[in-house]
N, C-alpha and C. Protein backbone atom coordinates (compact mmCIF):
# COMPACT_ATOMS: atom_id res chain seq x y z
N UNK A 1 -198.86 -138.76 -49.13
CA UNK A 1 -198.64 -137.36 -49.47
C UNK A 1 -198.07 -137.22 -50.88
N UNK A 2 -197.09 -137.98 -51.46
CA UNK A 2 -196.85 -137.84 -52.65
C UNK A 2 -197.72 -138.30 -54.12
N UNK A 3 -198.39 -139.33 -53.48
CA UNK A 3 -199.41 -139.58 -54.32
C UNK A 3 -200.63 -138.66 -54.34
N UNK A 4 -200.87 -137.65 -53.39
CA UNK A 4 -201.41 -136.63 -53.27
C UNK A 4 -201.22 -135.53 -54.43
N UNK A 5 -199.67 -135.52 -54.26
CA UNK A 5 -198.63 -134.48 -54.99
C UNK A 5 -198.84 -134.60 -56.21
N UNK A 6 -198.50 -135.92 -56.97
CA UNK A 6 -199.11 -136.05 -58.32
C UNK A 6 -199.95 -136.13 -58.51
N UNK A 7 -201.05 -136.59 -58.04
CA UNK A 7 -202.68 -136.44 -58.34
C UNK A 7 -203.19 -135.07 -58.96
N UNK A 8 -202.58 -134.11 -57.98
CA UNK A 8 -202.92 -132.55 -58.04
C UNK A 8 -202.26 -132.18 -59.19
N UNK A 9 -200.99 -132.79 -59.09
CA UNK A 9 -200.68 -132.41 -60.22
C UNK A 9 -200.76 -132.69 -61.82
N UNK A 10 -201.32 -133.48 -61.96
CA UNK A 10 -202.06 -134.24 -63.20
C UNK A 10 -203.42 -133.20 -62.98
N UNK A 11 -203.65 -133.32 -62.35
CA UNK A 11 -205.01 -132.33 -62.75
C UNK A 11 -204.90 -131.05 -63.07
N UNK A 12 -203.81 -130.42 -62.47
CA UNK A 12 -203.20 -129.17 -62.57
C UNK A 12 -203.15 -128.67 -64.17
N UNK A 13 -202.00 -130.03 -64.38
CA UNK A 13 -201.84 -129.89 -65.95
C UNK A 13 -202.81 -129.79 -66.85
N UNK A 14 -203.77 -131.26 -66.57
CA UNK A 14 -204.74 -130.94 -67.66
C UNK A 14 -205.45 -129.82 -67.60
N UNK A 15 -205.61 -129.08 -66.45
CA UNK A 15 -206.84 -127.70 -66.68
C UNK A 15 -205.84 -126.50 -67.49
N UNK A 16 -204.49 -126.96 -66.86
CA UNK A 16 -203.87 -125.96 -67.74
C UNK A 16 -203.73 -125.58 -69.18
N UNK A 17 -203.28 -126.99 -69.15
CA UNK A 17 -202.94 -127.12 -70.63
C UNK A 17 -204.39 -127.18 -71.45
N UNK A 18 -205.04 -127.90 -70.90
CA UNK A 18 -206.65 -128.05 -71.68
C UNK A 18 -207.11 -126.45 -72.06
N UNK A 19 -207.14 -126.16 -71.13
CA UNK A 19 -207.57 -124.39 -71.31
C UNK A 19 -207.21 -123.44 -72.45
N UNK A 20 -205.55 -123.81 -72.27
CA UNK A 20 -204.90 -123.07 -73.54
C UNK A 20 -205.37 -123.93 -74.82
N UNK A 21 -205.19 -125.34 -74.88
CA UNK A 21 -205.39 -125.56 -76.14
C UNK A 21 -207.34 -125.29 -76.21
N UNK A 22 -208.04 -124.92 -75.72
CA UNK A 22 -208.96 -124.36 -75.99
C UNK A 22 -209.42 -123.16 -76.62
N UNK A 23 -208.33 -122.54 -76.17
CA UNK A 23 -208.26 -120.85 -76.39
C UNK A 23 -207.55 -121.16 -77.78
N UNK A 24 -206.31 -121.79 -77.79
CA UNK A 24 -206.02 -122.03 -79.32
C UNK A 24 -206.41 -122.14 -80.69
N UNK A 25 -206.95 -123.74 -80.33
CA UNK A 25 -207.75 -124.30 -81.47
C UNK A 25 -209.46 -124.61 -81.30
N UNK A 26 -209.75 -124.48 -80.31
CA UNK A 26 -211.30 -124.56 -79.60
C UNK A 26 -211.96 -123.10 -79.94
N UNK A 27 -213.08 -122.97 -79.18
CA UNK A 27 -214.35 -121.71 -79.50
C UNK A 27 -213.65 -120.38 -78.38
N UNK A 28 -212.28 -120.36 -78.18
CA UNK A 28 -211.96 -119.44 -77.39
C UNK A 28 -212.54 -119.46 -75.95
N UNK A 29 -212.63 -120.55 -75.30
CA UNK A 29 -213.15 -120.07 -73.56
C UNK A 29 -212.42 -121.29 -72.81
N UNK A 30 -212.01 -120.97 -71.64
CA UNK A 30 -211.52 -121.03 -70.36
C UNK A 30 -212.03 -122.24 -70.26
N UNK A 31 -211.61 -123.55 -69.56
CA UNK A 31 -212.03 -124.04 -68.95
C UNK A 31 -212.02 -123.77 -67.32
N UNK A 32 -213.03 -124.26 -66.14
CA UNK A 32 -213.11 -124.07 -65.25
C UNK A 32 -212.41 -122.74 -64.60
N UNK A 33 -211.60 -123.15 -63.56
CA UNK A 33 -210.75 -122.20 -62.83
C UNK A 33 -210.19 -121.30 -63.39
N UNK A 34 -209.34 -121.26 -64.89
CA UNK A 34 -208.86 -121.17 -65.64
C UNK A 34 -209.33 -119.64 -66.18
N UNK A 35 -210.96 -119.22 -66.09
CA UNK A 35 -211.75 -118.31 -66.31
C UNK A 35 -211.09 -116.93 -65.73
N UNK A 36 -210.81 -117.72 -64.66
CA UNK A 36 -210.06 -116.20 -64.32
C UNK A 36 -208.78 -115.40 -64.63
N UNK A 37 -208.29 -116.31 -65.67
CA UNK A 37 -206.99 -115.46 -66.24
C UNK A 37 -207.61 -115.68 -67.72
N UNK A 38 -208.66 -115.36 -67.78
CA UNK A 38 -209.21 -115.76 -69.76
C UNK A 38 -208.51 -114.52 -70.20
N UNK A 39 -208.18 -113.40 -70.08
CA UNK A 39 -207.41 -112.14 -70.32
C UNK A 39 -206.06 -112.64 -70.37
N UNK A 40 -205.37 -113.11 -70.21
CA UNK A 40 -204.43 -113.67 -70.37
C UNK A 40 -203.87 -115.05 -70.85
N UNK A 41 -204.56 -115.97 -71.47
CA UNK A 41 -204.95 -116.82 -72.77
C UNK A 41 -203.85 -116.56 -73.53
N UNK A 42 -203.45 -117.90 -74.12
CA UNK A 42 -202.90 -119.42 -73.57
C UNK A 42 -202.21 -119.05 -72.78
N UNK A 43 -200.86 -118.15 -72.77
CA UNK A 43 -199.97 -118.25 -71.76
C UNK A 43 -200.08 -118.41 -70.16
N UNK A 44 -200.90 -118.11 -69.28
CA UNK A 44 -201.62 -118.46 -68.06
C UNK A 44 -202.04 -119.98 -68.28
N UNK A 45 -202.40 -120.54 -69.31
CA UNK A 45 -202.95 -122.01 -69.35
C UNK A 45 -201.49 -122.92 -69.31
N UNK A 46 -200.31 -122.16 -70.26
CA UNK A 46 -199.36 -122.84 -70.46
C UNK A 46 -198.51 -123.10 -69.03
N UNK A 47 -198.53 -121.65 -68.47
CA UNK A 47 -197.78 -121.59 -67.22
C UNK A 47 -198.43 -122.47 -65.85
N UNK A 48 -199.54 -122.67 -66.32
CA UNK A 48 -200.49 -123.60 -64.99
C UNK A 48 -200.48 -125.15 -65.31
N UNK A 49 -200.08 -124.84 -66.86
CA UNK A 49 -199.76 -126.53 -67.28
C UNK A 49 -198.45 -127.13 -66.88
N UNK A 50 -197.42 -126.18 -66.84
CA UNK A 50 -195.87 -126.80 -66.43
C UNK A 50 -195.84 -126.78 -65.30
N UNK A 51 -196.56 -125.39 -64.38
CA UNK A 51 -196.77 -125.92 -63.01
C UNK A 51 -197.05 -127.27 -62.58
N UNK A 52 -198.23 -127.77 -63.36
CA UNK A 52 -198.37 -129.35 -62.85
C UNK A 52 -197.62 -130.10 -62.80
N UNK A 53 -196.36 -129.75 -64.17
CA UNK A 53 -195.58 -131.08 -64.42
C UNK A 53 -194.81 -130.50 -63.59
N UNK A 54 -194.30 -129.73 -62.97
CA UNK A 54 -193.38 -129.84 -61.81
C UNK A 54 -193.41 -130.15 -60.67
N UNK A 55 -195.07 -130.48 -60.10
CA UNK A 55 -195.35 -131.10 -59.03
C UNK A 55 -195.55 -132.61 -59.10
N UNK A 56 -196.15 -132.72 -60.97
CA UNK A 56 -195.65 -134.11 -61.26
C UNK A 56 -194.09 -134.85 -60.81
N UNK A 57 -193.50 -133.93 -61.48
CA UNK A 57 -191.99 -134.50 -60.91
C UNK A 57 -191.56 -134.38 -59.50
N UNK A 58 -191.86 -133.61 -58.63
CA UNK A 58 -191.72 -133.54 -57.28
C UNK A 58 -192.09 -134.48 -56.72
N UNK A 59 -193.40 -135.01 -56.78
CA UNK A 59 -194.17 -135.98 -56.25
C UNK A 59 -193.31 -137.51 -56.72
N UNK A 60 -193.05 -137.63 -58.11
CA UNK A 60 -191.80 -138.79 -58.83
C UNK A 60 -190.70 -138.82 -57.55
N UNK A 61 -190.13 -137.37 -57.73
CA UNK A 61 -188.70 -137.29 -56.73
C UNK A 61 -188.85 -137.30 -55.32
N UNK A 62 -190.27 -137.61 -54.80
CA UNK A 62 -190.22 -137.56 -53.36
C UNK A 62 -190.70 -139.29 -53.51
N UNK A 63 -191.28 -139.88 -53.99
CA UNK A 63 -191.26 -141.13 -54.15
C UNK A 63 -190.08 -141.89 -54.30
N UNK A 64 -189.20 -141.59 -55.09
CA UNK A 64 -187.96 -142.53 -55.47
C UNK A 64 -187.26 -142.45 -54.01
N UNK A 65 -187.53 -141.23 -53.47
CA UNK A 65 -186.87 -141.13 -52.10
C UNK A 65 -187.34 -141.37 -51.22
N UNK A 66 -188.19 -142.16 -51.03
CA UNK A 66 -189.00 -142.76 -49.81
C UNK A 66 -188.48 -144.12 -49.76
N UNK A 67 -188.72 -144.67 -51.77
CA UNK A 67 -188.00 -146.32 -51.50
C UNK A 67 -186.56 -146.18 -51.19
N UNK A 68 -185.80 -145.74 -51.73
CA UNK A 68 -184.23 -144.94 -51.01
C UNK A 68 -184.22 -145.35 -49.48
N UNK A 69 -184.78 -144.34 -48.90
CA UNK A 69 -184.92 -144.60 -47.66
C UNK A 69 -184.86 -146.05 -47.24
N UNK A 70 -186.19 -146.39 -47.45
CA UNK A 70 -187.04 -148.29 -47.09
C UNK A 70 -185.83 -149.10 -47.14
N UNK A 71 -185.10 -149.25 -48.61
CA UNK A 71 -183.88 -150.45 -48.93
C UNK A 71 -183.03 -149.81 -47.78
């Protein structure tokens, strides 16, 4: 399940973040999912990008606490 957690969340990030820096410095368009907040460009890309890294870190902090547990 936690390796679940970060998985999603690495992907999370990159569509996020990819998106905005698309809209940034790219031809202005959305990647994937992302399309649906193109009205709201970068900031929706930025906010879907830190989302990830916080499930990144969740998924970190539910791991360290599993080996916790084990020892």
């Amino acid at each position: 399940m936690v390796l679940f957690l970060e998985i999603f969340g690495v992907l999370v990030a990159i569509q996020g973040f990819g998106s905005a820096a698309s809209e940034l410095f790219g031809k202005g368009r959305s990647w994937g999912l992302m399309g649906i907040a193109e009205d709201f460009q970068p900031f929706s890309g930025i906010l879907i990008g830190l989302l990830g890294v916080l499930l990144i870190v969740a998924g970190e902090k539910g791991r360290r606490a599993n080996r916790a547990k084990r020892q």
